[in-house]
N, C-alpha and C. Protein backbone atom coordinates (compact mmCIF):
# COMPACT_ATOMS: atom_id res chain seq x y z
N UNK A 1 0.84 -1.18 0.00
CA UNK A 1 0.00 0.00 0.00
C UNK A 1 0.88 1.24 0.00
N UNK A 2 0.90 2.45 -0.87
CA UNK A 2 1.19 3.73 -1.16
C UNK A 2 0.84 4.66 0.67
N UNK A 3 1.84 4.73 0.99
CA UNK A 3 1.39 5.78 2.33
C UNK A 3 1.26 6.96 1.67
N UNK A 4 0.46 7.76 2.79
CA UNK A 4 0.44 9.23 2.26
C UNK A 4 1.31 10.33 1.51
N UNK A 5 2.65 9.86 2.24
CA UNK A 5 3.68 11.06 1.77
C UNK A 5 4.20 10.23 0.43
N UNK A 6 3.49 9.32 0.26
CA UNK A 6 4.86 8.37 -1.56
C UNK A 6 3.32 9.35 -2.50
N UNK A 7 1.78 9.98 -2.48
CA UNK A 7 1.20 10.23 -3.04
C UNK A 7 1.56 11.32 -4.22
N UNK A 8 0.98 11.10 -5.29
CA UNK A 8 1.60 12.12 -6.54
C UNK A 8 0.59 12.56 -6.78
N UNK A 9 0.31 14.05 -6.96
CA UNK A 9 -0.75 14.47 -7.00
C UNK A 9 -1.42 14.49 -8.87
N UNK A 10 -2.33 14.13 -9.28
CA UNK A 10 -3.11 14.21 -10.53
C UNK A 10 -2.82 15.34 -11.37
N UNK A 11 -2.50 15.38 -12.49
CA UNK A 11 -2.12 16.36 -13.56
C UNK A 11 -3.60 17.88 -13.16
N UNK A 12 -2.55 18.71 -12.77
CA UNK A 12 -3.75 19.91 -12.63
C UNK A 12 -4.11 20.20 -11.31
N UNK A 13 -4.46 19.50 -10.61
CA UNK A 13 -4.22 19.29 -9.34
C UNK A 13 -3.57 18.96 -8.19
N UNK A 14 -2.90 20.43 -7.93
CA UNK A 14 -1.72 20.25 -6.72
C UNK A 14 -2.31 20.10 -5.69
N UNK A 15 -3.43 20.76 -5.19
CA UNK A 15 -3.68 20.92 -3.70
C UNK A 15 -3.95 19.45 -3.28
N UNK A 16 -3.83 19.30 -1.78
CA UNK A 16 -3.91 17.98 -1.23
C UNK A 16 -4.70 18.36 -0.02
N UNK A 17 -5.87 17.67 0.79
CA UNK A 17 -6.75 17.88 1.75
C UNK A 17 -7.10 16.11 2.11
N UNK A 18 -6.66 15.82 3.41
CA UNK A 18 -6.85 14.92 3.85
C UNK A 18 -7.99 14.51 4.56
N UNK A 19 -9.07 13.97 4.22
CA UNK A 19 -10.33 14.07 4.47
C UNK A 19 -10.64 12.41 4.84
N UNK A 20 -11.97 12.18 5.09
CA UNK A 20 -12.84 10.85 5.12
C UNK A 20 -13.79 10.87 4.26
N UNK A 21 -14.01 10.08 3.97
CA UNK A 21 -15.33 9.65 3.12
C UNK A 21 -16.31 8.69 3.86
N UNK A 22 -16.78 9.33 5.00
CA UNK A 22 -17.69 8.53 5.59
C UNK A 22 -18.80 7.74 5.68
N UNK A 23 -19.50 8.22 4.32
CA UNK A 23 -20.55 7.40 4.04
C UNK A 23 -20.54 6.74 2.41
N UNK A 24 -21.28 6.31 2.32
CA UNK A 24 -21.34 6.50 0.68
C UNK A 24 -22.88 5.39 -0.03
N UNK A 25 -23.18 6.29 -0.33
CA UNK A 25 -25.17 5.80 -0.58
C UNK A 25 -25.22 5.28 -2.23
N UNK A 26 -25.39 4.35 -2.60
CA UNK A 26 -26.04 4.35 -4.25
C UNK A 26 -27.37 2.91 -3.79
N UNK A 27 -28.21 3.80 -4.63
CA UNK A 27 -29.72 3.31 -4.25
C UNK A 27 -30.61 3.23 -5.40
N UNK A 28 -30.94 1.61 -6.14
CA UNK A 28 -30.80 1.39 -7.35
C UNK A 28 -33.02 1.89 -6.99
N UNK A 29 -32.94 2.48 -6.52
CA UNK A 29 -34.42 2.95 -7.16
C UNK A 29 -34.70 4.72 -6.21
N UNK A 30 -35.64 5.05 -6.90
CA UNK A 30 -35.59 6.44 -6.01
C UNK A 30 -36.75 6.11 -5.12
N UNK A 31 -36.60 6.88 -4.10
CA UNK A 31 -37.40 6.47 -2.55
C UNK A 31 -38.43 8.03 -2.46
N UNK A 32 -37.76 8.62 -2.83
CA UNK A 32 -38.68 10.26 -2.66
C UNK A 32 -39.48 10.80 -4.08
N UNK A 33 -40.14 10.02 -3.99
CA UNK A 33 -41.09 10.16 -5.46
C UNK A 33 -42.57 10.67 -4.70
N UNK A 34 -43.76 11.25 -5.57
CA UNK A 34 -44.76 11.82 -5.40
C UNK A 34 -44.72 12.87 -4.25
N UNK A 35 -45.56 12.96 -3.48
CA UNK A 35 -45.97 14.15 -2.48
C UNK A 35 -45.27 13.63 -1.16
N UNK A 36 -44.82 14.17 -0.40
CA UNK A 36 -43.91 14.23 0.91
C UNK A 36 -44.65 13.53 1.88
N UNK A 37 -45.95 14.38 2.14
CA UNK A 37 -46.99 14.04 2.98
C UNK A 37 -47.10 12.23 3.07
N UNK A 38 -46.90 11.67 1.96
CA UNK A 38 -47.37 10.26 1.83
C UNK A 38 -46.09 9.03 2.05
N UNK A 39 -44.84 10.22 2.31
CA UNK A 39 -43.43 9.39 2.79
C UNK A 39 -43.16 8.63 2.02
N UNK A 40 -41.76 8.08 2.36
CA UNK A 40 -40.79 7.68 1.91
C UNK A 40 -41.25 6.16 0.54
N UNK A 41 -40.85 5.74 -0.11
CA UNK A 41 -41.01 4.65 -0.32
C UNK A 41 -39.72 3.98 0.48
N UNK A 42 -40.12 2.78 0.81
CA UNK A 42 -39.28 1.51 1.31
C UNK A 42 -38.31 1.33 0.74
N UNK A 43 -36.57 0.62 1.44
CA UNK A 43 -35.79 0.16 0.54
C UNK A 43 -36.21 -1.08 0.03
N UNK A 44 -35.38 -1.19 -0.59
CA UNK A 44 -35.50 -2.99 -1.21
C UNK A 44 -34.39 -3.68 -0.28
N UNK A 45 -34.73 -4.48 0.89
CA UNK A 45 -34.07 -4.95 1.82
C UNK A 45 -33.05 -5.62 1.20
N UNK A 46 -33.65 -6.07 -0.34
CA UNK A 46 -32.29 -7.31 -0.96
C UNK A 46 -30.88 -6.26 -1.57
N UNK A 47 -31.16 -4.83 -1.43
CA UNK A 47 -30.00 -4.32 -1.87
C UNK A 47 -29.74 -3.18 -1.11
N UNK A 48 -28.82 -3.25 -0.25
CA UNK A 48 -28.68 -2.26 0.95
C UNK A 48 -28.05 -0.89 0.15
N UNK A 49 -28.57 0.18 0.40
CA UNK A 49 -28.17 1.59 0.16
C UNK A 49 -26.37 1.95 0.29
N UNK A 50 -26.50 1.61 1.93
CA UNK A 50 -24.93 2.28 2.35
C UNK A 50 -23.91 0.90 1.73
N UNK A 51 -22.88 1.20 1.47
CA UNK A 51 -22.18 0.57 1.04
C UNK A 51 -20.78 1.08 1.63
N UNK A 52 -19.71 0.08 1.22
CA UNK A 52 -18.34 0.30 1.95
C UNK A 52 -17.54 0.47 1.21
N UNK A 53 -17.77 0.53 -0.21
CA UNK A 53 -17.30 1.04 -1.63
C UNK A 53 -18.30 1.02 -2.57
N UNK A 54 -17.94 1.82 -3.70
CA UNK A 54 -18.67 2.12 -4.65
C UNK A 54 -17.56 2.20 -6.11
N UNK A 55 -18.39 1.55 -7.05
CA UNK A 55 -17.52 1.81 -8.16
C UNK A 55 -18.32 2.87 -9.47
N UNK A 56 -17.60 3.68 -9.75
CA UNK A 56 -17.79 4.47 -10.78
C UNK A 56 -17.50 4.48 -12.33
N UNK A 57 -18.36 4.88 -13.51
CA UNK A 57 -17.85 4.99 -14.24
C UNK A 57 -17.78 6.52 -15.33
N UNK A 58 -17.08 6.43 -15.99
CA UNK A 58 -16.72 8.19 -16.46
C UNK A 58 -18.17 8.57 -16.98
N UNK A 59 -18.48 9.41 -17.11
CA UNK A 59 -19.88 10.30 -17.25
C UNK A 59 -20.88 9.51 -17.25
N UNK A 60 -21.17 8.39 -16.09
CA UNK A 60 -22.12 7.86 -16.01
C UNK A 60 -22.84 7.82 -14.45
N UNK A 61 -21.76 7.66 -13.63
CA UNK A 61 -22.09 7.59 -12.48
C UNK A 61 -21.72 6.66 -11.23
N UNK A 62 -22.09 6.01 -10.58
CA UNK A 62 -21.92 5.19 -9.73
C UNK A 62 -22.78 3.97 -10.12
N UNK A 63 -21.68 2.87 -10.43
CA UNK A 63 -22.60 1.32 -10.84
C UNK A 63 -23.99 1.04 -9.62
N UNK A 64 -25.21 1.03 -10.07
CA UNK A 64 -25.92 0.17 -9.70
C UNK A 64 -26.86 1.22 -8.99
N UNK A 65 -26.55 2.37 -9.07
CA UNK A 65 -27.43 3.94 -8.34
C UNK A 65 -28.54 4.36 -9.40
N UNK A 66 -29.86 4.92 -8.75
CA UNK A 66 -30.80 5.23 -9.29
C UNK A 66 -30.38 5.89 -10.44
N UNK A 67 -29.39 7.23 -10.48
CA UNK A 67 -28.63 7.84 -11.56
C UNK A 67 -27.29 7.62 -12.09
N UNK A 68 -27.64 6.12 -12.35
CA UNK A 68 -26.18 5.80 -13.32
C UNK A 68 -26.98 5.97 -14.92
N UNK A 69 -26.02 6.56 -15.24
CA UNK A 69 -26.34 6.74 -17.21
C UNK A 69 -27.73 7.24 -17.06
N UNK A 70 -28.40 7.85 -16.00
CA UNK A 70 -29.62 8.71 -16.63
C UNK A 70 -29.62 9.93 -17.39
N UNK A 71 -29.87 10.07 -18.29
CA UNK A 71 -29.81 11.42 -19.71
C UNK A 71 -30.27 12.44 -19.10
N UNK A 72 -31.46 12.50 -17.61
CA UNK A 72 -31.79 13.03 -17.28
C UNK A 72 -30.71 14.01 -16.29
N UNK A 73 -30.24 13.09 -15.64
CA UNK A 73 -28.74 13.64 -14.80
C UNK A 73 -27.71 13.63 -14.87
N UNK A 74 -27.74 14.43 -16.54
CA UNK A 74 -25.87 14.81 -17.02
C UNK A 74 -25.39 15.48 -16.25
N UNK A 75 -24.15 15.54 -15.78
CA UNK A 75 -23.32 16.88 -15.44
C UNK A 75 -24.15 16.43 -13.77
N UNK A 76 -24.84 15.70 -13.48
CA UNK A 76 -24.86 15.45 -11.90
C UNK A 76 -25.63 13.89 -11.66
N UNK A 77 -24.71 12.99 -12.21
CA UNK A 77 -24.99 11.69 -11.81
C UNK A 77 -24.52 11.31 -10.17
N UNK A 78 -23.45 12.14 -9.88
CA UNK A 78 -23.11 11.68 -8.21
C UNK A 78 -22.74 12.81 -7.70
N UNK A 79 -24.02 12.75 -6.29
CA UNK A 79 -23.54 14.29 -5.70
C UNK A 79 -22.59 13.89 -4.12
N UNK A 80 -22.00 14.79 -4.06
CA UNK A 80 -21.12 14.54 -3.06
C UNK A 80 -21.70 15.78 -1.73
N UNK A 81 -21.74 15.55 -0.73
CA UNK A 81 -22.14 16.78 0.65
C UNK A 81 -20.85 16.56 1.33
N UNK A 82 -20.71 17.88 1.91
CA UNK A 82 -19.61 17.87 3.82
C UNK A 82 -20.63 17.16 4.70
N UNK A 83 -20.64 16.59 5.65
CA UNK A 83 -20.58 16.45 7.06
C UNK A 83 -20.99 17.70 7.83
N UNK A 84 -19.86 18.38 7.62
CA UNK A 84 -19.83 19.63 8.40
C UNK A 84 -20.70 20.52 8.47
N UNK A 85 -21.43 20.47 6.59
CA UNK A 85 -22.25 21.92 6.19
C UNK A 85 -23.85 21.03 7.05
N UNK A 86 -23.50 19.64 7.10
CA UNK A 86 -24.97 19.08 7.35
C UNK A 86 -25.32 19.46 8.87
N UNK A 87 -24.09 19.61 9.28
CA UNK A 87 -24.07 19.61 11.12
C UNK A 87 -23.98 20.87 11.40
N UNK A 88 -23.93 21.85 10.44
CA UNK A 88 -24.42 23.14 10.33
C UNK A 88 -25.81 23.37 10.74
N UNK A 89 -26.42 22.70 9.72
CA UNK A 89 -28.02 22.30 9.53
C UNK A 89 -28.46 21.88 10.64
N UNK A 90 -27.64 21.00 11.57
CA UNK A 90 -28.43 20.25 12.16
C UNK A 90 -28.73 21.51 13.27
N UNK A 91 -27.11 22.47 13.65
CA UNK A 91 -27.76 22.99 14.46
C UNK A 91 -28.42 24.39 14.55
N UNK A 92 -28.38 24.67 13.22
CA UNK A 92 -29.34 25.64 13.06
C UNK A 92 -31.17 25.39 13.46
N UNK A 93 -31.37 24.07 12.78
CA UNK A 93 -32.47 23.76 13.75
C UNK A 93 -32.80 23.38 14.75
N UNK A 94 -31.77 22.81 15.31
CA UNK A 94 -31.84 22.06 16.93
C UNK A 94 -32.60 21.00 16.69
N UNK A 95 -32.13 20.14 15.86
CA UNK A 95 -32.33 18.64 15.58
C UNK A 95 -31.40 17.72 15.03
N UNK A 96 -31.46 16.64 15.39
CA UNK A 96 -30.61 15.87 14.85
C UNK A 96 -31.18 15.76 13.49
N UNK A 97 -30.07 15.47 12.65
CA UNK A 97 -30.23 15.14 11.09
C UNK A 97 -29.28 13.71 10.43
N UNK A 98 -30.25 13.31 9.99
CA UNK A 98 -29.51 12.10 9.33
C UNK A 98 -29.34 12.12 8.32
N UNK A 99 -27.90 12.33 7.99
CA UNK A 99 -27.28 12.24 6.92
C UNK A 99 -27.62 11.34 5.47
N UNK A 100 -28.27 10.21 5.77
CA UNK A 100 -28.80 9.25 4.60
C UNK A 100 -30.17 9.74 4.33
N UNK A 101 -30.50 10.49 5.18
CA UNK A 101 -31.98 10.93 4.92
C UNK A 101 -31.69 11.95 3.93
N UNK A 102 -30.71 12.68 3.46
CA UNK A 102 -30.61 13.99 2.32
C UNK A 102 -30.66 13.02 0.43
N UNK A 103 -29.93 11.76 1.01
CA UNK A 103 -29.97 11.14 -0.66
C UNK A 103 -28.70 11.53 -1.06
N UNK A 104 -27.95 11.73 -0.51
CA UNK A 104 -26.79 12.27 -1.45
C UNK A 104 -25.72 11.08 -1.30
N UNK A 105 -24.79 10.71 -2.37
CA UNK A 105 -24.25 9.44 -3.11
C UNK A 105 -22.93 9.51 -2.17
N UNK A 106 -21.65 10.71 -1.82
CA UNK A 106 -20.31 10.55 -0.91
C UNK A 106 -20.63 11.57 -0.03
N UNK A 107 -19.92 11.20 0.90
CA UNK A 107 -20.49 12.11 2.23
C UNK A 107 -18.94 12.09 2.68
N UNK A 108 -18.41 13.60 2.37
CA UNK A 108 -17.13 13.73 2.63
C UNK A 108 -16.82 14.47 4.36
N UNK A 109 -16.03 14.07 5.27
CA UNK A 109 -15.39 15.05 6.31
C UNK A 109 -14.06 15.37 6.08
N UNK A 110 -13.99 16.42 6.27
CA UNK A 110 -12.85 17.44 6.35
C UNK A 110 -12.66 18.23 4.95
N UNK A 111 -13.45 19.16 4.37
CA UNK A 111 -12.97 20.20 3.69
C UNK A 111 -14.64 20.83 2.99
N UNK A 112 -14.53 22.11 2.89
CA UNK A 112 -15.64 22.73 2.31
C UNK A 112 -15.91 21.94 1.03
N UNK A 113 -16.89 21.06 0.76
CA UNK A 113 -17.56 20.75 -0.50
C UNK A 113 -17.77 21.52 -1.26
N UNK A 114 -18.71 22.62 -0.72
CA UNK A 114 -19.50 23.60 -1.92
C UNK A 114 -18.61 24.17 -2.28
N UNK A 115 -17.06 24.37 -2.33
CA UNK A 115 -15.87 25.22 -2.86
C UNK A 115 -15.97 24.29 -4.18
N UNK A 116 -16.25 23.02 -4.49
CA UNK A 116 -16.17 22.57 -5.52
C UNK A 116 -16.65 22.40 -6.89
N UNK A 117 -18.15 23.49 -5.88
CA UNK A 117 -18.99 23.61 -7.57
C UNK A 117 -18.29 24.57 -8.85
N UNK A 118 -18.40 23.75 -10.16
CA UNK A 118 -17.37 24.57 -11.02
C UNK A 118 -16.33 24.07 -10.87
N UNK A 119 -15.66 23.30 -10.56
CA UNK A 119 -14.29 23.11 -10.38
C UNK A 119 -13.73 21.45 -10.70
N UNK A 120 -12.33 21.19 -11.05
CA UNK A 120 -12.22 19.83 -11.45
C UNK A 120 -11.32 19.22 -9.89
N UNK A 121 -12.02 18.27 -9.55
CA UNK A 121 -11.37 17.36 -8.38
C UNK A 121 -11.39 16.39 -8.31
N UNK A 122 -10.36 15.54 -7.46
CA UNK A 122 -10.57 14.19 -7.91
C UNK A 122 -10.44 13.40 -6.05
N UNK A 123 -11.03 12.72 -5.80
CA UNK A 123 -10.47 11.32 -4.37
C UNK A 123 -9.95 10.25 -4.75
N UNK A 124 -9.30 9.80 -3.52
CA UNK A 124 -8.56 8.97 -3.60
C UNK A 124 -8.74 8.10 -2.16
N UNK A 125 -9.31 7.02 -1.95
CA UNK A 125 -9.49 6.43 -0.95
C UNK A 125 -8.76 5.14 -0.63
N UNK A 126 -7.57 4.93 -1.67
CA UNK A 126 -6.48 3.85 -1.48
C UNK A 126 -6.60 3.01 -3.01
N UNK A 127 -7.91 3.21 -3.62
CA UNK A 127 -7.52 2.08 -4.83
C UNK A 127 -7.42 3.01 -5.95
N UNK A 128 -7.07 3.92 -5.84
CA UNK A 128 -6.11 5.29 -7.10
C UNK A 128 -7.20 6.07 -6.94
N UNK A 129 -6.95 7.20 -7.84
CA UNK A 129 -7.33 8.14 -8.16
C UNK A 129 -8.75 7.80 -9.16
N UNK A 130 -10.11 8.83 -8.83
CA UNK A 130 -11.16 8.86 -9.36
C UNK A 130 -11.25 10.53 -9.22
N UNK A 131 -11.23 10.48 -10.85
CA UNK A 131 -11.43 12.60 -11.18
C UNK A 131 -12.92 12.65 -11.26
N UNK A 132 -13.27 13.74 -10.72
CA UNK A 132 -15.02 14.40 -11.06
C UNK A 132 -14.53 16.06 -11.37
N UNK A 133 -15.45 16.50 -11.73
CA UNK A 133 -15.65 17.56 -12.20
C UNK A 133 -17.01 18.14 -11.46
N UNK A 134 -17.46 19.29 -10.60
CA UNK A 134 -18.10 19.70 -9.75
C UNK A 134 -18.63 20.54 -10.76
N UNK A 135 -20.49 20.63 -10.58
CA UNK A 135 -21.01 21.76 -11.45
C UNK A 135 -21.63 22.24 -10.63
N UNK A 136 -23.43 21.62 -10.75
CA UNK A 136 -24.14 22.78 -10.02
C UNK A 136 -24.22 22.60 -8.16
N UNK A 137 -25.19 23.66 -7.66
CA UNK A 137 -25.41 23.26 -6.49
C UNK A 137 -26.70 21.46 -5.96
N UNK A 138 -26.60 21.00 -5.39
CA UNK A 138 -27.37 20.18 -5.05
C UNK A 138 -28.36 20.39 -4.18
N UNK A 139 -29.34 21.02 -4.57
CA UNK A 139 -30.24 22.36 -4.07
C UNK A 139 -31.24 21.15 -3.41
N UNK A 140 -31.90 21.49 -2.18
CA UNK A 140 -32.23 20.70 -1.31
C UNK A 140 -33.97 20.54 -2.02
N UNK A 141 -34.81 19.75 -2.21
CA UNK A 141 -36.39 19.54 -2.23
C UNK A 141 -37.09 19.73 -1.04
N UNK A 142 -38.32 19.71 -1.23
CA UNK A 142 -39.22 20.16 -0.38
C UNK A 142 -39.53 18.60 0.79
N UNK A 143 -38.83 17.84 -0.15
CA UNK A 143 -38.80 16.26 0.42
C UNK A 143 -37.79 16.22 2.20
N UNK A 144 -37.03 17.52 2.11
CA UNK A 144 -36.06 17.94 3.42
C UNK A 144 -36.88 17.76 4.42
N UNK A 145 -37.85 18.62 4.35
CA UNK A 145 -38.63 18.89 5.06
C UNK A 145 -38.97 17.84 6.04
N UNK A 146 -39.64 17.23 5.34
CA UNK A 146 -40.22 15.91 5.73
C UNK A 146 -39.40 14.81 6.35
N UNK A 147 -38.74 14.51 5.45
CA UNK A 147 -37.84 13.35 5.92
C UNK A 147 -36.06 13.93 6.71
N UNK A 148 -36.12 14.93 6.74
CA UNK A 148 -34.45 16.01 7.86
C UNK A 148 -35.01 16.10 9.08
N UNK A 149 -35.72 17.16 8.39
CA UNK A 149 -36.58 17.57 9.85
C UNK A 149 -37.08 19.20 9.48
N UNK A 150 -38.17 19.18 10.33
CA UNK A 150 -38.92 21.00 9.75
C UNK A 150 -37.97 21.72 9.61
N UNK A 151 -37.66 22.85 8.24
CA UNK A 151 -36.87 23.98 8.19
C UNK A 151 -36.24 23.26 7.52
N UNK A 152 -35.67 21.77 7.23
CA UNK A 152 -34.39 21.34 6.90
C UNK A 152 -34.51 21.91 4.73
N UNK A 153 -35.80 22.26 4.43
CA UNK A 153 -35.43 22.74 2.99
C UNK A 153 -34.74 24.15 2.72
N UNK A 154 -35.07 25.38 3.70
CA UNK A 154 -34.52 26.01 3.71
C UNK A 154 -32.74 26.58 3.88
N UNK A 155 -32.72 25.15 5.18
CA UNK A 155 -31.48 25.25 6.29
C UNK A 155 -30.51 25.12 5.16
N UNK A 156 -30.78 24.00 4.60
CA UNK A 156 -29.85 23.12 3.96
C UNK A 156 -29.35 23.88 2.16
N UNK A 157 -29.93 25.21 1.83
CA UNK A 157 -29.70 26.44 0.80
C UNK A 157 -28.06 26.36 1.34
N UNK A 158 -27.13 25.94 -0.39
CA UNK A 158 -25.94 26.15 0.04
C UNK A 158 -24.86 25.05 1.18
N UNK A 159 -25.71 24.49 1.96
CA UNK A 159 -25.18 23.16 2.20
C UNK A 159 -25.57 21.92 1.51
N UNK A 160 -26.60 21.71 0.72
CA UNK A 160 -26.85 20.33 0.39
C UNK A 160 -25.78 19.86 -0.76
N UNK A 161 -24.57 19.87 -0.82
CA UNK A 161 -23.36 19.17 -1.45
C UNK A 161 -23.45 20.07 -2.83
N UNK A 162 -22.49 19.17 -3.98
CA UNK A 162 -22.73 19.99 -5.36
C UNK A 162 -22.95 18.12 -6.28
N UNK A 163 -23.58 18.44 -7.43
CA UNK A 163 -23.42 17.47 -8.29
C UNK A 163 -22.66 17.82 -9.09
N UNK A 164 -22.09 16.24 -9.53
CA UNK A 164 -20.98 16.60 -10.46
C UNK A 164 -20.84 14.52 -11.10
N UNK A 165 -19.94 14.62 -12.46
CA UNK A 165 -19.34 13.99 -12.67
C UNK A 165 -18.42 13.17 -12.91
N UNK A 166 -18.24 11.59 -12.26
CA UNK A 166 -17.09 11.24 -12.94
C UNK A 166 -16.15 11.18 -14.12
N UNK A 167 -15.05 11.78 -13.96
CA UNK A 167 -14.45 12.00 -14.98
C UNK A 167 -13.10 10.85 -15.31
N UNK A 168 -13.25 9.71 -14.59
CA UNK A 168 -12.70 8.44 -14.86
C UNK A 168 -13.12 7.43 -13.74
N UNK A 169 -13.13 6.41 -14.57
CA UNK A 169 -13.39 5.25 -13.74
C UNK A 169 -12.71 4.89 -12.76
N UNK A 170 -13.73 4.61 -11.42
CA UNK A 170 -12.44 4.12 -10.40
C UNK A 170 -13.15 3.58 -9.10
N UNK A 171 -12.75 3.33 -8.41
CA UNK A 171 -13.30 3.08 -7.07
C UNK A 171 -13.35 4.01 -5.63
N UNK A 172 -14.44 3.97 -4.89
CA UNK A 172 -14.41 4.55 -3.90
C UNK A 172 -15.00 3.57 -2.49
N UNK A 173 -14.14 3.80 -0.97
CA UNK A 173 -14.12 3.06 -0.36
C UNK A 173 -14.50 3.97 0.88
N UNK A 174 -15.28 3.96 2.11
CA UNK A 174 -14.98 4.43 3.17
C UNK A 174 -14.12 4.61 3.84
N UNK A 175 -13.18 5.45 4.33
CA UNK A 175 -12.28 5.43 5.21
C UNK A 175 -11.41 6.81 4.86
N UNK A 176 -10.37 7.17 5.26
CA UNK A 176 -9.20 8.06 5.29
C UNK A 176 -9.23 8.09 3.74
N UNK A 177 -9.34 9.59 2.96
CA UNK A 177 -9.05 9.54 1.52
C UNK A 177 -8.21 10.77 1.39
N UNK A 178 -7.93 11.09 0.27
CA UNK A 178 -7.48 12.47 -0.28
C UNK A 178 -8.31 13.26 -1.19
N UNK A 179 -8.62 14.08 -1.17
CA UNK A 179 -9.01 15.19 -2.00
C UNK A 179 -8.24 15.61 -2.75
N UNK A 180 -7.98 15.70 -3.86
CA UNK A 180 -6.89 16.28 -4.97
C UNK A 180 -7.89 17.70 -5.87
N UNK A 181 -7.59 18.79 -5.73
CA UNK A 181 -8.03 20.44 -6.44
C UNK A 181 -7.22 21.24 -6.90
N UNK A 182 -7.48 22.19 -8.07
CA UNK A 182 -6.49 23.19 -8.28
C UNK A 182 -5.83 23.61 -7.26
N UNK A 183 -7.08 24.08 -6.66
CA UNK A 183 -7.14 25.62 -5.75
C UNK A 183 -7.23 24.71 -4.21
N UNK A 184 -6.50 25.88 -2.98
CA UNK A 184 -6.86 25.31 -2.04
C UNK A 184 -8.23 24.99 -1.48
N UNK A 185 -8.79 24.22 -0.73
CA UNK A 185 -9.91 24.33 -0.50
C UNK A 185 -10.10 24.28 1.33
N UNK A 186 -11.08 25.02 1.54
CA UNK A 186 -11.15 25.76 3.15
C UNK A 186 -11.54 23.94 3.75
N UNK A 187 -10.88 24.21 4.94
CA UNK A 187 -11.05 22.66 5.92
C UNK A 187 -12.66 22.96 6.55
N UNK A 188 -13.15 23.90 6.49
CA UNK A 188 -14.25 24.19 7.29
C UNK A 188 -15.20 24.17 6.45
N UNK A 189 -16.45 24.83 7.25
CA UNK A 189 -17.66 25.61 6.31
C UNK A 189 -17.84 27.13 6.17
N UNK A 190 -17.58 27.67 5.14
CA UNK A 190 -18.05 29.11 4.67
C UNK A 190 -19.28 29.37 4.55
N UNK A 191 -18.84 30.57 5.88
CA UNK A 191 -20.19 31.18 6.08
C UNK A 191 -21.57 31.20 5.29
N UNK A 192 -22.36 31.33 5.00
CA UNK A 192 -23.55 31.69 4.22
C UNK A 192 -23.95 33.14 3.84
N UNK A 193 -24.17 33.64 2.75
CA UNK A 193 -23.95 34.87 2.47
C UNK A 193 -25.21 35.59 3.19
């Protein structure tokens, strides 16, 4: 295994941010369909959501996720959130919030996410390098509400992660990863304007 300091950073990307990838969700059907009021649909017990890796492929997505190769979700087949911006959320409302309850595919700790919309980055969680490319914001639904907790559609303006694309095939694993970016990117959360 490559320790940290033998790491070479990706053509374009110098900066280095040592982060986790604590969760990581692909969920081969969507659960938040029709009106809020009438909740969640059920998982499919035979295919568990959280996973302990995930494999990707270039502008398609994450194998086996509601939005792999959907035409519908170019340019944001896998969205990635902070931790941090969620625990923002949580305590802006004074509730706990569960993180699998937002839907979002990597759930990174340690570095501002939303610095990434617009921008080319790549992780690295031990089995090489996987590049994405960050576009829009991952703007929260009215579905927050319901399933976060009250306020959580508003709260979550600017924290709910960014979508973006893989820009090579690769694998992703839970645990200790790297962040690879042009530009530095803040360890925290930036303020809200």
């Amino acid at each position: 295994m490559t320790s940290a300091d033998d790491l070479v950073a990706p053509d374009g990307l110098p900066c280095r941010t040592d982060v986790v990838v604590a969760l990581l969700l692909a969920s081969p059907r969507h659960r938040y369909e029709g009106r809020p009021a009438d909740g969640a649909l059920p998982a499919d017990p035979s295919t568990p959501e959280l996973r302990d890796r995930v494999e990707l492929r270039t502008g398609l997505g994450i194998v086996g996720d509601r939005y792999f190769a959907a035409r519908a979700h170019v340019h944001a087949s896998v969205t990635v959130v902070g931790l941090e911006g969620l625990g923002e959320v949580a305590r802006s409302l004074g509730a706990d919030v569960d993180p699998v309850a937002t839907r979002r595919n990597v759930f990174l700790r340690g570095a501002d996410v939303e610095a990434l919309r617009g921008q080319p980055f790549a992780l690295d969680s031990g089995q090489g390098v996987v590049r994405f490319r960050g576009y829009r914001p991952a703007n929260p639904c009215a579905w927050m509400d319901h399933e976060v907790a009250p306020g959580a559609f508003r709260a979550m303006r600017g924290r709910a992660g960014v979508r973006c694309d893989p820009e090579s095939d690769g694998v992703l694993s839970v645990g200790p990863a790297t962040l690879w970016t042009a530009a530095p990117v803040p360890l925290g959360v930036a303020p809200l304007p």
